[in-house]
Protein backbone atom coordinates (compact mmCIF):
# COMPACT_ATOMS: atom_id res chain seq x y z
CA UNK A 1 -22.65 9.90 20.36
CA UNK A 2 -20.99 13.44 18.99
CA UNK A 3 -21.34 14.61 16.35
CA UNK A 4 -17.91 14.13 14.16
CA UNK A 5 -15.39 16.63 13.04
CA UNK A 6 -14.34 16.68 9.59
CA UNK A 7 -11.49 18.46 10.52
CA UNK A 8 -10.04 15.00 12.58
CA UNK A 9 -11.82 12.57 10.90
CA UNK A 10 -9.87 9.56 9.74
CA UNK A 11 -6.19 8.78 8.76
CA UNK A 12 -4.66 10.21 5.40
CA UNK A 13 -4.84 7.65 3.04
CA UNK A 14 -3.87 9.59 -0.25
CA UNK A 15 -3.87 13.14 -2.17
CA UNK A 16 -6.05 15.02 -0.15
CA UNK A 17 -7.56 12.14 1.18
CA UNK A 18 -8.91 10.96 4.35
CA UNK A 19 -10.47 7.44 5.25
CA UNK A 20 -11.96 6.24 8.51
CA UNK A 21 -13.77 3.00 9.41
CA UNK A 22 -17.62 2.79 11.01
CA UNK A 23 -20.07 0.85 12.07
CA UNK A 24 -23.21 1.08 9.64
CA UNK A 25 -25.24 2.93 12.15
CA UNK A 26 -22.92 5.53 12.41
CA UNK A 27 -23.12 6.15 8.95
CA UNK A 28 -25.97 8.69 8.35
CA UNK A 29 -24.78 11.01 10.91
CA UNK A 30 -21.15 10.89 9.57
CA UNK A 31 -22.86 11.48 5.62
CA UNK A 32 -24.81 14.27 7.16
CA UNK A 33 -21.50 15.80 8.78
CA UNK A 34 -19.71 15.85 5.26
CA UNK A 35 -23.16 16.98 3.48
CA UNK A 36 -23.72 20.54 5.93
CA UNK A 37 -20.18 20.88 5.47
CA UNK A 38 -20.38 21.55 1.33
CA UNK A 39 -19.03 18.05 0.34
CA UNK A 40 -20.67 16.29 -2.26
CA UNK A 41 -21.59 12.54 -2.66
CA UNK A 42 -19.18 11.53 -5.62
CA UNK A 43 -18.77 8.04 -5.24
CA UNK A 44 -20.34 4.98 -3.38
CA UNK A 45 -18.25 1.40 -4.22
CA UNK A 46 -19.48 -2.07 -2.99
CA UNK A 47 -16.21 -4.67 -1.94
CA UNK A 48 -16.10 -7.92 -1.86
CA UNK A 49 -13.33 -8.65 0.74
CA UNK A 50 -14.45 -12.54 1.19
CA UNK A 51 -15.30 -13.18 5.12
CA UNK A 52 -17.46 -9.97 4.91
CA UNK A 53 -18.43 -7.39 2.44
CA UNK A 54 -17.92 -3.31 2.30
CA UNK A 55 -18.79 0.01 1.04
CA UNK A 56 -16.96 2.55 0.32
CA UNK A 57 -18.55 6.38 0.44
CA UNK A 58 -16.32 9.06 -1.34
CA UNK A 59 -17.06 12.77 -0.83
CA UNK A 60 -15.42 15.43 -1.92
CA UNK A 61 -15.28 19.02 -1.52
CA UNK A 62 -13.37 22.12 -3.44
CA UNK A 63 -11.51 25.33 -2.53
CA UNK A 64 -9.34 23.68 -0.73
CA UNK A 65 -9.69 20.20 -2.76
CA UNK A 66 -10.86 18.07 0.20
CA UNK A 67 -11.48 14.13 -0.28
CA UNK A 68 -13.01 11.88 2.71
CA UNK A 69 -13.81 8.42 2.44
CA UNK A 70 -16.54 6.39 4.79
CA UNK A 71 -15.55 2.54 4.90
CA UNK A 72 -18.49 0.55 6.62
CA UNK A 73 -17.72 -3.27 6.61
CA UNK A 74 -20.91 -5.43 6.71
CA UNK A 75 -21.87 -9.07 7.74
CA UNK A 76 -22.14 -11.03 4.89
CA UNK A 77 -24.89 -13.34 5.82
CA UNK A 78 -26.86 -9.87 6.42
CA UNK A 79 -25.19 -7.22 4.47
CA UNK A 80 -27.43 -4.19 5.63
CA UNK A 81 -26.85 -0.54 6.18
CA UNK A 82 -28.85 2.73 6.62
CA UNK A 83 -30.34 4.26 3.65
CA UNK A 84 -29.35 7.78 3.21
CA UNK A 85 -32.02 8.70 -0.06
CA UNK A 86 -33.45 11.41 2.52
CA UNK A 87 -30.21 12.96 2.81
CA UNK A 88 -28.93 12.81 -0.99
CA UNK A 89 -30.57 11.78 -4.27
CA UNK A 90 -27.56 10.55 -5.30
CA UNK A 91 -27.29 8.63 -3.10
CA UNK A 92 -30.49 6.77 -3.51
CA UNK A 93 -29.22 5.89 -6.71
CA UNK A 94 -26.14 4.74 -5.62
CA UNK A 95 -27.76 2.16 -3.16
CA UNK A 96 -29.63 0.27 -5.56
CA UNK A 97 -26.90 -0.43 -7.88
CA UNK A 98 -24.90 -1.51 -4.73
CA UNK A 99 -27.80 -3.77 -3.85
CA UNK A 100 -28.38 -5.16 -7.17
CA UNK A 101 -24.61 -6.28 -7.91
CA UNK A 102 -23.32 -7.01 -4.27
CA UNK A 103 -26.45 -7.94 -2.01
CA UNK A 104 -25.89 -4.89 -0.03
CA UNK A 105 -29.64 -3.83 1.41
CA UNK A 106 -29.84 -0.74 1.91
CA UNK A 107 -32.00 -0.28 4.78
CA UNK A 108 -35.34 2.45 4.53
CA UNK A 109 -34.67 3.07 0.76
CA UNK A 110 -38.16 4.95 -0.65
CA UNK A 111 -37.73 3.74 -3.97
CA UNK A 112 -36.11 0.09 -3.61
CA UNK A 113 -36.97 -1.39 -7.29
CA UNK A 114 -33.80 -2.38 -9.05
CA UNK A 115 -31.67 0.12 -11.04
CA UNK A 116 -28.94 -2.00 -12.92
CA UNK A 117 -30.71 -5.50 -12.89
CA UNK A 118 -33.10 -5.81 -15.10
CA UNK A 119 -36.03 -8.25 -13.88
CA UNK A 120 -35.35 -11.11 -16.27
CA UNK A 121 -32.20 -11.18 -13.67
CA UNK A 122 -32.58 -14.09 -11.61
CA UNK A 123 -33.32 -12.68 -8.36
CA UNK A 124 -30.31 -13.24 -5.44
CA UNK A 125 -27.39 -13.46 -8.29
CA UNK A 126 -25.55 -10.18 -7.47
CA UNK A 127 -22.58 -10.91 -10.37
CA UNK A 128 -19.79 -8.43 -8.79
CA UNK A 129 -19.51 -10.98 -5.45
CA UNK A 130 -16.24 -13.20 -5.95
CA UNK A 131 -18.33 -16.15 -5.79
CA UNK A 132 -21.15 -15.40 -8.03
CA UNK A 133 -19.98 -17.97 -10.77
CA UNK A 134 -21.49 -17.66 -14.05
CA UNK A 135 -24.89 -15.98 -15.00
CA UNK A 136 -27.67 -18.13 -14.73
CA UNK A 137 -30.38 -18.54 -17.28
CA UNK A 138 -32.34 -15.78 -17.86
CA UNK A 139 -36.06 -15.43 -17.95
CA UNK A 140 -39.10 -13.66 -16.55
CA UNK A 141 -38.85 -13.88 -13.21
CA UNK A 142 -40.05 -10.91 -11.34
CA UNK A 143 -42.94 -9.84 -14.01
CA UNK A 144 -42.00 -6.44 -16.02
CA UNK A 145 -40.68 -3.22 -14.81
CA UNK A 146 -42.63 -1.21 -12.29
CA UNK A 147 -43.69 1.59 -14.33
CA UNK A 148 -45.92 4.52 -12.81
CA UNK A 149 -48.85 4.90 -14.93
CA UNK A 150 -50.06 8.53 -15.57
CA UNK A 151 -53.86 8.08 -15.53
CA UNK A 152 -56.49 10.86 -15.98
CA UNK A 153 -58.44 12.84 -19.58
CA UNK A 154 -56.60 11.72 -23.00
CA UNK A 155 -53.44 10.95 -20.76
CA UNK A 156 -51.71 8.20 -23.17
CA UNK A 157 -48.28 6.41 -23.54
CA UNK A 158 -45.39 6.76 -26.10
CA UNK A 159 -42.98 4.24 -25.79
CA UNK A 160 -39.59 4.55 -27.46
CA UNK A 161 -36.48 2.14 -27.14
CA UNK A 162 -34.65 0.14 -26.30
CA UNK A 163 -33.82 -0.20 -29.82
CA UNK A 164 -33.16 2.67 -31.56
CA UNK A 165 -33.28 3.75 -35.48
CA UNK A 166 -29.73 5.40 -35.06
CA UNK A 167 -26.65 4.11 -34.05
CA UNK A 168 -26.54 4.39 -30.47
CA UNK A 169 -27.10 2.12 -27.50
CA UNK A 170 -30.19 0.59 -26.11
CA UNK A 171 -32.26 2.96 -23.85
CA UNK A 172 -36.18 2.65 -23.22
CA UNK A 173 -38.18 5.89 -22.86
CA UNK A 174 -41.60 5.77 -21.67
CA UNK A 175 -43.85 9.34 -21.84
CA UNK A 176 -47.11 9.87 -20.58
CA UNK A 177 -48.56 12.84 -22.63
CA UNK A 178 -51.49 14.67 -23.46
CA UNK A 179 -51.71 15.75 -27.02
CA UNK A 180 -48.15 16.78 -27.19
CA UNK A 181 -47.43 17.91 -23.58
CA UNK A 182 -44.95 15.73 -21.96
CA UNK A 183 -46.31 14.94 -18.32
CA UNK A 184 -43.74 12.48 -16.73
CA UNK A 185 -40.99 10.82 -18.86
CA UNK A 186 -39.03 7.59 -17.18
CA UNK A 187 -35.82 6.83 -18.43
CA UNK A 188 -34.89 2.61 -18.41
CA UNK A 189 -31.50 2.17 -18.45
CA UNK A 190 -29.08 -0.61 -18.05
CA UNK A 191 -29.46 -2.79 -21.01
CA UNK A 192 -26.32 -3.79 -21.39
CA UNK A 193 -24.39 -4.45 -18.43
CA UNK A 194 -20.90 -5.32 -19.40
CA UNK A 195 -19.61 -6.30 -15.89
CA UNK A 196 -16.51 -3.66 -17.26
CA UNK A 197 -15.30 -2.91 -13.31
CA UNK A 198 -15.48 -6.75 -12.63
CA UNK A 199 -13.23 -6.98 -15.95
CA UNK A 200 -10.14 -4.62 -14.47
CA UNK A 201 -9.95 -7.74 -11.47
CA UNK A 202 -6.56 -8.88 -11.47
CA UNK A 203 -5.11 -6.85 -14.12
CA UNK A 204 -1.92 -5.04 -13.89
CA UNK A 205 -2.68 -1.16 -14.10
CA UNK A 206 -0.16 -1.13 -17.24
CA UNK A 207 -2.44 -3.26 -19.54
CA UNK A 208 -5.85 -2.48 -17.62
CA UNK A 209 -5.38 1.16 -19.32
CA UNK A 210 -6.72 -0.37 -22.11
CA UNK A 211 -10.09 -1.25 -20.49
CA UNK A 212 -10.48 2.60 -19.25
CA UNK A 213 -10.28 3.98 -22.40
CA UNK A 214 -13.26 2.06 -23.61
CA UNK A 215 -15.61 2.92 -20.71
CA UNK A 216 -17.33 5.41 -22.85
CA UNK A 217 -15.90 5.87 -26.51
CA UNK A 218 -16.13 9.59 -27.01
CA UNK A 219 -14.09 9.95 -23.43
CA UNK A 220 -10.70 7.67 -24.00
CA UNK A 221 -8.87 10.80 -22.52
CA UNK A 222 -11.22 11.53 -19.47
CA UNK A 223 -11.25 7.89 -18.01
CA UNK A 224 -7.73 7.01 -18.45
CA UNK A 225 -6.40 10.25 -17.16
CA UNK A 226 -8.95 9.78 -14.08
CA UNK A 227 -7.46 6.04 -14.03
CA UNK A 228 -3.90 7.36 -14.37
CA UNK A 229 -4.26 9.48 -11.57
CA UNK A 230 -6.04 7.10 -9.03
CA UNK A 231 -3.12 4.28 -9.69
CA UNK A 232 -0.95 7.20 -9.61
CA UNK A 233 -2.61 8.27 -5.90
CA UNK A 234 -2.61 4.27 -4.51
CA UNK A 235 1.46 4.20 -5.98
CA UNK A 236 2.28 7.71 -4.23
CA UNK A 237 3.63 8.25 -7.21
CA UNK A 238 5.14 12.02 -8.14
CA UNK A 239 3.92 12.72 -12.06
CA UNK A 240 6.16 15.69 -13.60
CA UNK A 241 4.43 18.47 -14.33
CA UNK A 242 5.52 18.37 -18.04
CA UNK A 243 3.64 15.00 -18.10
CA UNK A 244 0.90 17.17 -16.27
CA UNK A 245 0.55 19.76 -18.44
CA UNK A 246 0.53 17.21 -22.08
CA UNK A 247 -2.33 15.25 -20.38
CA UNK A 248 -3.87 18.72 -20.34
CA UNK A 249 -3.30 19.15 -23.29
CA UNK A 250 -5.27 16.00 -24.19
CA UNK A 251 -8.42 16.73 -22.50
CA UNK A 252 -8.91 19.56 -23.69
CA UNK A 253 -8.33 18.34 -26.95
CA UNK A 254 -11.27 15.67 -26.30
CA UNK A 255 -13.57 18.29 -24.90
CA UNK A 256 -13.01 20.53 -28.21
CA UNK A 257 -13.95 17.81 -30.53
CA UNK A 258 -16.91 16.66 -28.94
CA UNK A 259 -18.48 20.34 -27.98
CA UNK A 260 -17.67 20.95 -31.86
CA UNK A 261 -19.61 18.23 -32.36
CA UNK A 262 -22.61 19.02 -30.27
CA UNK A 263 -23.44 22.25 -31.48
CA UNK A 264 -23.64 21.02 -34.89
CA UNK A 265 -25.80 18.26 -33.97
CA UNK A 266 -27.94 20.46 -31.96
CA UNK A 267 -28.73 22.77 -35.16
CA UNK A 268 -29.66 19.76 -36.77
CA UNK A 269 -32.18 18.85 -34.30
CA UNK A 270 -34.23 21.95 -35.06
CA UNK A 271 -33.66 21.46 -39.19
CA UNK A 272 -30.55 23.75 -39.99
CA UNK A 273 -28.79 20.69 -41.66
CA UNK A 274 -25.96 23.14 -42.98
CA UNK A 275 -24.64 24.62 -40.21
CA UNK A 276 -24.24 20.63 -38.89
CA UNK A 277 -22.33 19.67 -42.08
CA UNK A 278 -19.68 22.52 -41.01
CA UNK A 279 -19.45 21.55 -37.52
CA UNK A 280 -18.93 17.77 -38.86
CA UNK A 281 -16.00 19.40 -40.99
CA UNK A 282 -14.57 21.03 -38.29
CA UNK A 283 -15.24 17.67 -36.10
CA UNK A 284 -13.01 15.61 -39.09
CA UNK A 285 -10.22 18.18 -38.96
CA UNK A 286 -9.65 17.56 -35.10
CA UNK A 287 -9.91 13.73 -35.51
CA UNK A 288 -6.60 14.24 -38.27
CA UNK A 289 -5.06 16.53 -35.65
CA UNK A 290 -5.83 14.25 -32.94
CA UNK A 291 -4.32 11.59 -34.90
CA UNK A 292 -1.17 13.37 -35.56
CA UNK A 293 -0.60 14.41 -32.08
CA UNK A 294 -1.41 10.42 -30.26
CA UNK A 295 -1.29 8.13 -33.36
CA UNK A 296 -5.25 8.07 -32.82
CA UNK A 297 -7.80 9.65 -33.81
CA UNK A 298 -10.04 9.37 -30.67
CA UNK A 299 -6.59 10.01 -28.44
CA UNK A 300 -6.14 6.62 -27.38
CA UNK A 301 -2.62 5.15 -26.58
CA UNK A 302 -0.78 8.41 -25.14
CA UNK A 303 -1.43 8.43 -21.56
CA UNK A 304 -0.31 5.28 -18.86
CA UNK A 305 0.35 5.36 -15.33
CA UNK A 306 2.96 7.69 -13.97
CA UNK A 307 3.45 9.01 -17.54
CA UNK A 308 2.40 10.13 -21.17
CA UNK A 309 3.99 9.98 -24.64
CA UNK A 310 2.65 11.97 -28.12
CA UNK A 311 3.56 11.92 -31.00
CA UNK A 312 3.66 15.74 -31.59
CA UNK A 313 2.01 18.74 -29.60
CA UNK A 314 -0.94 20.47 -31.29
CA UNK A 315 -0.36 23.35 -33.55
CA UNK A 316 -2.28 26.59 -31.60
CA UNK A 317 -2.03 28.11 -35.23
CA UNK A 318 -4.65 25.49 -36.45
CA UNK A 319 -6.46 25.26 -33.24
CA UNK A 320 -7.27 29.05 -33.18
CA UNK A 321 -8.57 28.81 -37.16
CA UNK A 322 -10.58 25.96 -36.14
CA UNK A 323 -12.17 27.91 -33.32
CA UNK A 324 -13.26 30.83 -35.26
CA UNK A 325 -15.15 28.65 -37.28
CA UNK A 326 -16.95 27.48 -34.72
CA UNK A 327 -17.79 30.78 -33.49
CA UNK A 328 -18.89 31.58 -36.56
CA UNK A 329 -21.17 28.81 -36.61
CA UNK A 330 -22.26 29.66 -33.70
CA UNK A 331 -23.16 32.83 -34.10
CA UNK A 332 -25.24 32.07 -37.29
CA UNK A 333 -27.00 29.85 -35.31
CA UNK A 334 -27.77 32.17 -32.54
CA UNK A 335 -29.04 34.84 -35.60
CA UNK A 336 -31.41 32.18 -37.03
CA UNK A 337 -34.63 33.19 -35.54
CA UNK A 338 -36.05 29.30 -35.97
CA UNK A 339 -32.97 28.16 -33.91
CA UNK A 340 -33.11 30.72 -31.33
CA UNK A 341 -36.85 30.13 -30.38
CA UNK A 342 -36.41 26.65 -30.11
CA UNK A 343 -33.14 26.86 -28.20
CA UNK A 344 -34.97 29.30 -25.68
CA UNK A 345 -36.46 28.26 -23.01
CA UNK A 346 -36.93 25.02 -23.64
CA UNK A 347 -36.25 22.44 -21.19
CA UNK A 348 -35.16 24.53 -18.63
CA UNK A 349 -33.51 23.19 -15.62
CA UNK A 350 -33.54 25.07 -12.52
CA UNK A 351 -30.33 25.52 -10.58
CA UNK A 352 -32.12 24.41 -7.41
CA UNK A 353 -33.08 20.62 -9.46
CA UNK A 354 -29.54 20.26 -10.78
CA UNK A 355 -28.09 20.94 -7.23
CA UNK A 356 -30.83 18.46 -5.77
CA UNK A 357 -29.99 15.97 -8.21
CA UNK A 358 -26.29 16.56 -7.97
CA UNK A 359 -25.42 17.49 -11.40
CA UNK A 360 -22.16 18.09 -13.55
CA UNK A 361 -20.46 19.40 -16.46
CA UNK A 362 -22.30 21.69 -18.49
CA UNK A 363 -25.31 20.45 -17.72
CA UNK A 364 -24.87 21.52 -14.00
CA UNK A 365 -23.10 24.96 -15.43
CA UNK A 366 -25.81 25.90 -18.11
CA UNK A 367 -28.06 25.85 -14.76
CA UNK A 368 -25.73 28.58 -12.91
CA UNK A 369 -23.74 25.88 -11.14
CA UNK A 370 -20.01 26.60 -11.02
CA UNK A 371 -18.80 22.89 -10.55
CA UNK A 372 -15.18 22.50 -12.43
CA UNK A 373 -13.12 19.54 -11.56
CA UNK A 374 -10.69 21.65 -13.20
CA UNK A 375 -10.79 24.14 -11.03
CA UNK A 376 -12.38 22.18 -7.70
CA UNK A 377 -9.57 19.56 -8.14
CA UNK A 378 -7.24 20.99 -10.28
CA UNK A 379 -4.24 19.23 -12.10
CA UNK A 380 -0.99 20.05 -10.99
CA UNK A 381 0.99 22.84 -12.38
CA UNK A 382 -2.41 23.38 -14.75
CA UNK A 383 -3.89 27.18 -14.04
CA UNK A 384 -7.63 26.22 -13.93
CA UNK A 385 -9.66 28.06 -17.05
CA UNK A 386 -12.15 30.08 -16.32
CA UNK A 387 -15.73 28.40 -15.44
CA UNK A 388 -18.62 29.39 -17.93
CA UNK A 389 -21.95 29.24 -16.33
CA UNK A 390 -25.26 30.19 -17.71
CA UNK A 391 -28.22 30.88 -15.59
CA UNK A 392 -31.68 29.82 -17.24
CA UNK A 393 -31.16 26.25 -17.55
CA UNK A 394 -32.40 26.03 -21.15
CA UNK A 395 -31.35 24.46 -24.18
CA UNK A 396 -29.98 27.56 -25.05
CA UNK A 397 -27.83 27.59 -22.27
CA UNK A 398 -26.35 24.33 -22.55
CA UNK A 399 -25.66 25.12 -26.24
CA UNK A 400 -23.83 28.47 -24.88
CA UNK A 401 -21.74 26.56 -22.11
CA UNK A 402 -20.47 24.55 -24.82
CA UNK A 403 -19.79 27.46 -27.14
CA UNK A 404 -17.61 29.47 -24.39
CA UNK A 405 -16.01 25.93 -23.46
CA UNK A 406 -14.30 25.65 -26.86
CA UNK A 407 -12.69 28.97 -27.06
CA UNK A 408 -11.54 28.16 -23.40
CA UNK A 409 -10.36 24.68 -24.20
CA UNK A 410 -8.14 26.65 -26.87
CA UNK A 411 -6.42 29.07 -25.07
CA UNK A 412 -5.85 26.68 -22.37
CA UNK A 413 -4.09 24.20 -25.08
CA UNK A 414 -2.26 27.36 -26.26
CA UNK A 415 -0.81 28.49 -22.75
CA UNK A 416 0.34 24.68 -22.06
CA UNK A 417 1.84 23.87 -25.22
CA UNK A 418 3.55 27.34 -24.83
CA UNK A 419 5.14 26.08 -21.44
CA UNK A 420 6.01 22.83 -22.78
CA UNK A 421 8.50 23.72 -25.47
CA UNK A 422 7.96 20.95 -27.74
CA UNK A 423 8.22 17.83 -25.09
CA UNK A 424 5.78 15.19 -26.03
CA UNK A 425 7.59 11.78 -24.28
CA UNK A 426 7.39 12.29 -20.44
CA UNK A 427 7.10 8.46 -19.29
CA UNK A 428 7.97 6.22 -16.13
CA UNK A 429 9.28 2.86 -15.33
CA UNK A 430 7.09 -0.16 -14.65
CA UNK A 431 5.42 0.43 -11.59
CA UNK A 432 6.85 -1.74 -9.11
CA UNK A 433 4.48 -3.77 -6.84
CA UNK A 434 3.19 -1.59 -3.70
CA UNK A 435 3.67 -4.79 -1.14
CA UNK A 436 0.42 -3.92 0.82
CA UNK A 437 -3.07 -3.23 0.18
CA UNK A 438 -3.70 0.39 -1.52
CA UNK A 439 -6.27 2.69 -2.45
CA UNK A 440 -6.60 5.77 -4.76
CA UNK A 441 -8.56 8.04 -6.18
CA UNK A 442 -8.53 10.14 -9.05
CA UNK A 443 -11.25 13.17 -10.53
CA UNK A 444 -10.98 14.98 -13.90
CA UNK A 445 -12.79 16.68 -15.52
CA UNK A 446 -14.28 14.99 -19.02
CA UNK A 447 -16.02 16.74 -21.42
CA UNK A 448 -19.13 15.80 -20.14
CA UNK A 449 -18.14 16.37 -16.38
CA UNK A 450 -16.27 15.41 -13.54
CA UNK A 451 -15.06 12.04 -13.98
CA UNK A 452 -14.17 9.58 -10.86
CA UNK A 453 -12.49 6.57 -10.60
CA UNK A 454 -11.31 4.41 -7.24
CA UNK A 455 -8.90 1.67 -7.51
CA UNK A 456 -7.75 -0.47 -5.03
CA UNK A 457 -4.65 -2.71 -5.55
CA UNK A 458 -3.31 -6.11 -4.29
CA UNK A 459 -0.38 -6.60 -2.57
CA UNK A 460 1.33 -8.02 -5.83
CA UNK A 461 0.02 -4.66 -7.88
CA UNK A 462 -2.87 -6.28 -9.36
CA UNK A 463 -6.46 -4.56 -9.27
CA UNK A 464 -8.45 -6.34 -6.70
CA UNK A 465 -11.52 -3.38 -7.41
CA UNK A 466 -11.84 -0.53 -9.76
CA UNK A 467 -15.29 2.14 -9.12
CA UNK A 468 -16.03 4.27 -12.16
CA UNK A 469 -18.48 6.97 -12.14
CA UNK A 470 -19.09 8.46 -15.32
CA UNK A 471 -21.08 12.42 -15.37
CA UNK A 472 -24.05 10.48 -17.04
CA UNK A 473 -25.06 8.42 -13.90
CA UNK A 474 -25.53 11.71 -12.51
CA UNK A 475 -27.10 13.42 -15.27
CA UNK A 476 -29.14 11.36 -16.75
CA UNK A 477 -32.21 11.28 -13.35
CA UNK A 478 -31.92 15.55 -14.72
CA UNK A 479 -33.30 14.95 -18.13
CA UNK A 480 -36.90 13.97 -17.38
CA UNK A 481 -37.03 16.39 -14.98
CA UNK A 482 -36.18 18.98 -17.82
CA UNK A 483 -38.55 17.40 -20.19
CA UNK A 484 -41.67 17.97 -17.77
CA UNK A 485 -44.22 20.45 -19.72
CA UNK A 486 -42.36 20.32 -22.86
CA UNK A 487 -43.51 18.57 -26.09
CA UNK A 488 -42.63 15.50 -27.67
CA UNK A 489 -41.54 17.07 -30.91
CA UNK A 490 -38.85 18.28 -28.54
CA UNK A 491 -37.63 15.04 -27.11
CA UNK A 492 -34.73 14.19 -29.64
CA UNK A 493 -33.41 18.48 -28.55
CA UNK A 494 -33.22 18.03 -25.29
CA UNK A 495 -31.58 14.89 -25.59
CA UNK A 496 -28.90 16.15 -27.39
CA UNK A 497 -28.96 19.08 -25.55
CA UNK A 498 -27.89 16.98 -22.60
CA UNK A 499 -25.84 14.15 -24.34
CA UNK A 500 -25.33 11.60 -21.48
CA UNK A 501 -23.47 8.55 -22.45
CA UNK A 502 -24.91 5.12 -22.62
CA UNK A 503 -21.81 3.21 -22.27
CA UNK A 504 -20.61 5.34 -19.65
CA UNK A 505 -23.48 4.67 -17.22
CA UNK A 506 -23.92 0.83 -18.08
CA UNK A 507 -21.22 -0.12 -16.88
C-alpha cells in the first residue's frame, strides 16, 4: 500500500477541511502521514451511527490553517482499531476515553486501564452508545484504581482529594515523596462525569448554546464561540466580520479577567496576600464591565450561531487604566525577592515534554512553544496578536505569559472596538434545517488554550453528536511531569501556576 498524500487526501467537507473514509488498518499509516507532516492530534470522537460504530480523528495544522479528518467505521459486535499511543501521547489518552464510553478497543494500547470510568463502573456499560439505557447500580466491581507504588528508603505516600477544603471540584492526587521531594505524582481525574456531550443529542443548536457555555464556567466565551463556529462550519454559513470582530472582542475580554485573576492568586500562593486583594479588585471591576457590555458578568448570553448581540462595546479608556494596574502589580511582584525565588525555576517544563505531551495555551508558550489558535486558525477579519512565549518552562514563566497576554488582550480589544464604530447587534435568522447529514468544526482560542469542538447535525438540524476538547485534557498529563523533583510545599504553586479546569476535562 502507498504511502498517502496529504495534499489529495479526502473530499472537502468544511472550512479548511478535509475528510476521507478507511479501513482501521489503514489508520496508523494515514496518522503517521499527518504527524511527519507538522499536524497535530486535536481531536479523536467516538459515533454511534446504530448498525456500526465510528471514530472520528481530527488533525490540524497552521500557516496555512489546514484541518483533515480520519473517519474509520467499525463492526459493532467487535469494535477494534489500531492503537496509535507509540505515535502520539495524545492519542493514548484519547483511546481510553473512546473505549470507556463507546466500547471502542483500541488495539496494542501500553497503558489500557480506564481513564473516564471509574472502577465502581459496571464493567461493559459504555453510557455514550444509543442503547446504553440507564446507569446501572454502582459498586466495587473491578477492585480500586491501579496505582504504581513508588517503593524504596523512606519513600511514603501523600494522598490528597478528591474532596477538597476549597471550593473547587473533586480531583485525587497521589505523591510518592521522600522527605519533601516529590518523586512521581498521579493525577485521578474524572469524578464527575456529567455525560454533558450526550446532553447536546437532539437539541437545536439555538437552545444547545446554553449547554456550551457551561462546559467550564470561567470559559462561557471560549466554548460557545468554538460551538458557534463549528454549527456555523456544518451550516456553511458566512458570519460578518463585524459579528467577527465583537466575538473578539469577547474573548479577549474573558482571557483578561481570568489572567488578572491568576497572577493575583499566584502571589498568594507564595504569602503576598496584598498584591492578591488588588488583582481581586481589578478582577471585580471587569466582572461590572463585563456585565455592562453582555448583561453578564461571566459574558454569557451575547454570542449564538451565525451571530452576536451586546449590550455596549467596552470602553478602551477603562481597559487601558485597568491594565496598568496590573502591570503594576506585576512588577511589584517580580521586585519581591520571596516571590521571585519561588517563581524561578520551579516546576520547569521543558519545551521538548510539552511538545511530547501536546500542550497548549500558556502552558505550552511559557515552555517556548508558539501555539496560537489565534494566530494558527485565526478569526476572520481579526489581525492575530502577537504570540508571547517564554523559554524556561518555570513558574515564572507561566506567570510572565500571562502578564504579556493582558496588555495584548488590550490593545487587541482597542484596535477592534476602533473598527467597529459602536455596532454591538450583528445577528442572523433561525438557522434553517441543513436537509442532510453535516459536520463542522470549530477552534478558538480560550484563555486557557485552543479550544475544539465537532458537531455533527441531523437532517432535521438537530445535534445527533457534539466532541468537546477543552486545553485541560491536554494539559493536565504536563503537571506531574512538572512537579517531578520539586517539593510538596510547592504543590498548591504549580497548580495554580497551571490552572487546568476540572469541569472542562470531565466532561
Amino acid at each position: 500500500m502507498t504511502e498517502p498524500s496529504l495534499d489529495t487526501l479526502g473530499a472537502l467537507v468544511g472550512e479548511h477541511r478535509t475528510a476521507v473514509t478507511i479501513d482501521p488498518d489503514e489508520l496508523p499509516m494515514n496518522a503517521r502521514a499527518a504527524l511527519d507532516a507538522g499536524f497535530r492530534l486535536a481531536l479523536v470522537a467516538g459515533h454511534d451511527d446504530g448498525p456500526w460504530l465510528r471514530a472520528v480523528y481530527l488533525f490540524t495544522a497552521a500557516a496555512p490553517d489546514r484541518r483533515i479528518e480520519l473517519h474509520v467505521p467499525l463492526d459493532k459486535s467487535r469494535p477494534e482499531l489500531p492503537s496509535l499511543a507509540g505515535l502520539s501521547f495524545p492519542a493514548g489518552r484519547f483511546e481510553r476515553e473512546m473505549r470507556d464510553l463507546f466500547g471502542i478497543q483500541p488495539v496494542g494500547h501500553p497503558a489500557p486501564q480506564r481513564l473516564v470510568r471509574h472502577f465502581h463502573w459496571p464493567k461493559g456499560w459504555h453510557p455514550m452508545l444509543h442503547d446504553a439505557g440507564e446507569p446501572p447500580a454502582f459498586g466495587d466491581v473491578e477492585g480500586p484504581y491501579p496505582f504504581r507504588e513508588v517503593e524504596g528508603p523512606g519513600v511514603y505516600e501523600i494522598p490528597v482529594g478528591p474532596v477538597h477544603a476549597g471550593l473547587i471540584e473533586p480531583g485525587h492526587f497521589r505523591f510518592s515523596v521522600v522527605g519533601e521531594t516529590i518523586l512521581k505524582l498521579k493525577a485521578r481525574l474524572w469524578f464527575v462525569h456529567k455525560g454533558l456531550e450526550k446532553l447536546f443529542e437532539g437539541q437545536l443548536p439555538e437552545t444547545a448554546i446554553e449547554l456550551a457555555e457551561r462546559v467550564s464556567g470561567d470559559t462561557a466565551i471560549g466554548h460557545s464561540l468554538a460551538f458557534c463556529r463549528a454549527v456555523g462550519d456544518a451550516h456553511g454559513l458566512t458570519v460578518s466580520l463585524e459579528a467577527h470582530r465583537i466575538r473578539a472582542v469577547l474573548l479577549e475580554m474573558e482571557r483578561l479577567y481570568n489572567h488578572v485573576t491568576d497572577i493575583g492568586a499566584l502571589c498568594n500562593d507564595v504569602g503576598h496576600a496584598i498584591l492578591n486583594a488588588h488583582a481581586q479588585r481589578l478582577r471585580e471591576r471587569l466582572l461590572r464591565i463585563n456585565d455592562r457590555v453582555t448583561g453578564h458578568r461571566l459574558l454569557r448570553g451575547a454570542l449564538h450561531p451565525g451571530g452576536v448581540r451586546i449590550r455596549e462595546l467596552p470602553n478602551p479608556v477603562e481597559l487601558r487604566a485597568v491594565g496598568a494596574d496590573a502591570a503594576e502589580i506585576v512588577d511589584l511582584a517580580l521586585a519581591n525577592t520571596v516571590v521571585a525565588d519561588r517563581f524561578t525555576g520551579t516546576a520547569v517544563l521543558t519545551a521538548e515534554q510539552a511538545n511530547d505531551l501536546g500542550a497548549l495555551g500558556y502552558v505550552a508558550r511559557a515552555s517556548g512553544l508558539a501555539v496560537d489558535a489565534r494566530r494558527d486558525h485565526p478569526i476572520p477579519g481579526v489581525a492575530p496578536p502577537t504570540t508571547h512565549a517564554h523559554t524556561e518552562g518555570d513558574v515564572l514563566s507561566r506567570f510572565l505569559v500571562r502578564a504579556d497576554e493582558i496588555s495584548t488582550s488590550i490593545e487587541l480589544i482597542t484596535q477592534l472596538t476602533g473598527q467597529l464604530g459602536g455596532r454591538t447587534d450583528v445577528s442572523m435568522a433561525m438557522l434553517d434545517p441543513p436537509g442532510s447529514t453535516r459536520s463542522g468544526v470549530g477552534i478558538v482560542e480560550g484563555w486557557r488554550g485552543t479550544i475544539v469542538h465537532r458537531v455533527e447535525l441531523a437532517a432535521d438540524g438537530t445535534l445527533s453528536r457534539v466532541k468537546i476538547v477543552d486545553p485541560s485534557f491536554h494539559n493536565w498529563p504536563a503537571l506531574p511531569v512538572a512537579l517531578a523533583d520539586t517539593i510538596v510545599p510547592d504543590f498548591p504553586l504549580v497548580n495554580k501556576s497551571f490552572n487546568l479546569s476540572y469541569a472542562g476535562n470531565d466532561l
